[in-house]
N, C-alpha and C. Protein backbone atom coordinates (compact mmCIF):
# COMPACT_ATOMS: atom_id res chain seq x y z
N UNK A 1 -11.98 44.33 9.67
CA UNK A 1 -12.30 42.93 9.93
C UNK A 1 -12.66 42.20 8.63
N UNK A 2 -13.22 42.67 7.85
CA UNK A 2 -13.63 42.13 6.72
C UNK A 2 -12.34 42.01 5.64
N UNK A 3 -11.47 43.14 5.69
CA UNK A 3 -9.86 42.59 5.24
C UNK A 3 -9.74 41.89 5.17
N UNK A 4 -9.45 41.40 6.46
CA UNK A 4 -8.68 40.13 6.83
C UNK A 4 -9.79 38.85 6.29
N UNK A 5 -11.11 38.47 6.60
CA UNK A 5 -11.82 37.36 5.93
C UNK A 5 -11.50 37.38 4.49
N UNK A 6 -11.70 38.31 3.96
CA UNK A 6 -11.51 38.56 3.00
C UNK A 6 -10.30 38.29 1.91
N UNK A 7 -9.23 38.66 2.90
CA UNK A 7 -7.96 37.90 2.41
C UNK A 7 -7.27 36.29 2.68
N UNK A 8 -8.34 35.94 4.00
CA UNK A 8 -8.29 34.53 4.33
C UNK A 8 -9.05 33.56 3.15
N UNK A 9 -9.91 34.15 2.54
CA UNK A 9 -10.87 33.78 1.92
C UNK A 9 -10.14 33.37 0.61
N UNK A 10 -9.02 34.76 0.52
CA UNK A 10 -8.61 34.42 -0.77
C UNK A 10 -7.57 33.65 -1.04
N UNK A 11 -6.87 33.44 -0.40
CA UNK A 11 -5.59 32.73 0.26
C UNK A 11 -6.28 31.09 -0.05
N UNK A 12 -7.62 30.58 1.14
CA UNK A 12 -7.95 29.27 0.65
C UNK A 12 -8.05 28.97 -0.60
N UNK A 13 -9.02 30.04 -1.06
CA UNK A 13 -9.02 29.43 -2.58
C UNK A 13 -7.87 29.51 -3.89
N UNK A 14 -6.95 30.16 -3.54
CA UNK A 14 -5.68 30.07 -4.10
C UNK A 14 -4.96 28.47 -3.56
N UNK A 15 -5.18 28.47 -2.36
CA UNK A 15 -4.44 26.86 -1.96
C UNK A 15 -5.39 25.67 -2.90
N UNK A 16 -6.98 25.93 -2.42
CA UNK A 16 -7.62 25.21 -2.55
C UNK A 16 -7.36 24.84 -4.34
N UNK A 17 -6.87 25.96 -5.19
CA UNK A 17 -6.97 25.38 -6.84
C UNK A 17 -5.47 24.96 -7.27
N UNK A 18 -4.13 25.65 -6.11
CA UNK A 18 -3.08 24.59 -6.75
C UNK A 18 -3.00 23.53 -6.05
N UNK A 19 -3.99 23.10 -4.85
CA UNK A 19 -4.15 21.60 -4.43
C UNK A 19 -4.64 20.61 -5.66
N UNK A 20 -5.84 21.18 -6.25
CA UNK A 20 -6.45 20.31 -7.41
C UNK A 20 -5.76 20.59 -8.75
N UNK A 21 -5.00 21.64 -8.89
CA UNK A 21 -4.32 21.54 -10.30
C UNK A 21 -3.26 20.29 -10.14
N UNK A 22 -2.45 20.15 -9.31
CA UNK A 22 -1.09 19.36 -9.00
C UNK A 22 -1.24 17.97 -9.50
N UNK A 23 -1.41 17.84 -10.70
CA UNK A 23 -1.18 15.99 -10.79
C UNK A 23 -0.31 14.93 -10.42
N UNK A 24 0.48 15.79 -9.62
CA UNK A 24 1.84 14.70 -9.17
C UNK A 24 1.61 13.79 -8.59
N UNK A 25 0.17 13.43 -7.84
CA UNK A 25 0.18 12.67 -6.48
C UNK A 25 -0.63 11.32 -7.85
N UNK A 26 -1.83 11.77 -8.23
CA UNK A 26 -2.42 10.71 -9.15
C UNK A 26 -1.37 9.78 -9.76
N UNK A 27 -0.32 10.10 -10.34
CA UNK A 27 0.39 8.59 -11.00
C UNK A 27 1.39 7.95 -9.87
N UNK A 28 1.49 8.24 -8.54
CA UNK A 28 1.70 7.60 -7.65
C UNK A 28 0.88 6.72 -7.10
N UNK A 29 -0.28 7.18 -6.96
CA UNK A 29 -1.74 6.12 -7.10
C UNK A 29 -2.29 5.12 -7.70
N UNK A 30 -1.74 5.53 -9.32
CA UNK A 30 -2.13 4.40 -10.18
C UNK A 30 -0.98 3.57 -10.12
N UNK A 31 0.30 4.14 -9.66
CA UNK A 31 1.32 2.93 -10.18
C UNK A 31 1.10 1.68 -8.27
N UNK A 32 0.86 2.89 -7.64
CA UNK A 32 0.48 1.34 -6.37
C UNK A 32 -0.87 0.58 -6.59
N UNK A 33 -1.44 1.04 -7.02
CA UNK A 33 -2.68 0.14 -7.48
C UNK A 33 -2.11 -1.44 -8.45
N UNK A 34 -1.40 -0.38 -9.76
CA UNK A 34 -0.97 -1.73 -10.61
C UNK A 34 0.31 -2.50 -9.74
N UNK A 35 0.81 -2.22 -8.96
CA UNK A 35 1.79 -2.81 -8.24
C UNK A 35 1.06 -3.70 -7.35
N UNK A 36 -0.10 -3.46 -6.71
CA UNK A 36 -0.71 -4.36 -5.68
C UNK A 36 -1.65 -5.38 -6.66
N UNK A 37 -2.00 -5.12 -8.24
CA UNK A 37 -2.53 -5.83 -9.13
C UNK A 37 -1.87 -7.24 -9.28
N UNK A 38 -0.71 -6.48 -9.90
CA UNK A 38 0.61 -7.56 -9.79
C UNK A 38 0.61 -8.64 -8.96
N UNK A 39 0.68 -7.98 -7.82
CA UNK A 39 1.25 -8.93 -6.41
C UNK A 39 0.26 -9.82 -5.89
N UNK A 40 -1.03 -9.17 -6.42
CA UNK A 40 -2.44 -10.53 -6.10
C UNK A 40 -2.50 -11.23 -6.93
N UNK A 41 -2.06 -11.07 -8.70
CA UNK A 41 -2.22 -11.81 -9.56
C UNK A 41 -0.81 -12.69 -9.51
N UNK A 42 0.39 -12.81 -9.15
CA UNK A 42 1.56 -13.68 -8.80
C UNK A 42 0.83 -14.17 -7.85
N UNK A 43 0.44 -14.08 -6.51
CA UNK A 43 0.20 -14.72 -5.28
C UNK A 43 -1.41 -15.92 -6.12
N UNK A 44 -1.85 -15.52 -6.78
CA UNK A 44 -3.30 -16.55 -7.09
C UNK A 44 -2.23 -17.38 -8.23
N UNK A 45 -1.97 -17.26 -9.13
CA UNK A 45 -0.51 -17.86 -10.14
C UNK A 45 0.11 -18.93 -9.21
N UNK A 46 0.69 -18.53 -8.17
CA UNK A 46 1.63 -19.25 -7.85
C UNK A 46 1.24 -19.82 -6.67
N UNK A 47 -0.40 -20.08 -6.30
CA UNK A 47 -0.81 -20.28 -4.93
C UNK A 47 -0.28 -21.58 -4.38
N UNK A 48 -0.43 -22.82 -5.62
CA UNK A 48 -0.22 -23.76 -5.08
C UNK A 48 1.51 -24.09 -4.22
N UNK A 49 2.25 -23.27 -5.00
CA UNK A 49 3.47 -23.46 -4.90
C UNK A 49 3.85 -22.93 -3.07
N UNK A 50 3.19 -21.56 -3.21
CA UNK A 50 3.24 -21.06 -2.06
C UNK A 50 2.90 -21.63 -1.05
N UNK A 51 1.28 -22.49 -0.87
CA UNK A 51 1.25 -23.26 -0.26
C UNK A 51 1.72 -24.94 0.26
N UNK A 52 2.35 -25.05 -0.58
CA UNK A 52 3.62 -25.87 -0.42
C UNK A 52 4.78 -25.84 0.53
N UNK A 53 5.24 -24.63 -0.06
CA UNK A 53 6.12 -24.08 0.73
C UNK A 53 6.24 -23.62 1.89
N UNK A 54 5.29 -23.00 2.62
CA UNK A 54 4.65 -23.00 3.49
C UNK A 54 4.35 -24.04 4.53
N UNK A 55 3.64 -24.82 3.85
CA UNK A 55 3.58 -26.52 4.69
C UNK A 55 4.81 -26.99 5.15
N UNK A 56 5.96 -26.77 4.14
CA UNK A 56 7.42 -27.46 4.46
C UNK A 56 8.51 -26.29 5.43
N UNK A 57 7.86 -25.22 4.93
CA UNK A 57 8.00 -24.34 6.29
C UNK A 57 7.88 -24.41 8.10
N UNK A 58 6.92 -24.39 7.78
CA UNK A 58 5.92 -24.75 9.59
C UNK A 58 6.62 -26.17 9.75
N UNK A 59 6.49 -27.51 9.21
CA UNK A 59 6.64 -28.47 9.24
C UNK A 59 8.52 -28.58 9.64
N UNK A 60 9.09 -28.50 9.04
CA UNK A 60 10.36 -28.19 9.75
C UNK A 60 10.68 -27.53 10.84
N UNK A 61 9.84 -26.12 10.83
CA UNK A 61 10.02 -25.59 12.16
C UNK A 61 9.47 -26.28 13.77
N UNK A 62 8.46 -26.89 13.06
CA UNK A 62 7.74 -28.05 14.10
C UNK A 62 8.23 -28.95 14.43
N UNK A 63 8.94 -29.67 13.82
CA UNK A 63 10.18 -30.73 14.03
C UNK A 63 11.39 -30.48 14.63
N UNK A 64 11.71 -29.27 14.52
CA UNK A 64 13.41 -28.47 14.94
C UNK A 64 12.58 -28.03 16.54
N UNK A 65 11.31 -27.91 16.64
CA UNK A 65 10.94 -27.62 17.94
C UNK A 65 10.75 -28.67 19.29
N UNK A 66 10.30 -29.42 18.45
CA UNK A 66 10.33 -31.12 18.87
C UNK A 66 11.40 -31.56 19.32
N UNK A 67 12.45 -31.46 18.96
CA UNK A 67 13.96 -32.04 18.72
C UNK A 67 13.98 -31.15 20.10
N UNK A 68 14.16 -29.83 19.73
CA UNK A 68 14.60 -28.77 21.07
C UNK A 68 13.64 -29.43 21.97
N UNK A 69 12.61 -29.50 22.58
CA UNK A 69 12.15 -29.81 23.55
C UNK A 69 12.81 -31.53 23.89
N UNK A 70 12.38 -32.26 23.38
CA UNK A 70 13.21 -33.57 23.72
C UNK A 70 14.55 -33.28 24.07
């Protein structure tokens, strides 16, 4: 019985140190981080524009709805 814990035991901690050796996953992490950096710093950059666009968005669609109902 103790075998077997024993070899379960050793088995985790063999998983458990090439889980934490593996750096592959970390620069997938940092590059979505700077990718979502990006995408908040364009979206505050370009807010006004967006919200523009937006307005003339809805606003057409509100009118083309209007039309359809009449």
């Amino acid at each position: 019985m103790m075998n077997i814990v024993s070899l379960c035991a050793s088995r985790a901690r063999k998983k458990i140190r090439e889980f934490f050796s593996k750096e592959s996953g970390e620069v997938n992490i940092v590059a979505i981080v700077v990718l979502i950096g990006i995408a908040v710093l364009l979206a505050i950059i370009f807010r006004g524009f967006i919200e523009n666009l937006l307005k003339s968005l809805f606003g057409t669609i509100e009118n083309n709805a209007q039309n359809a109902i009449n």
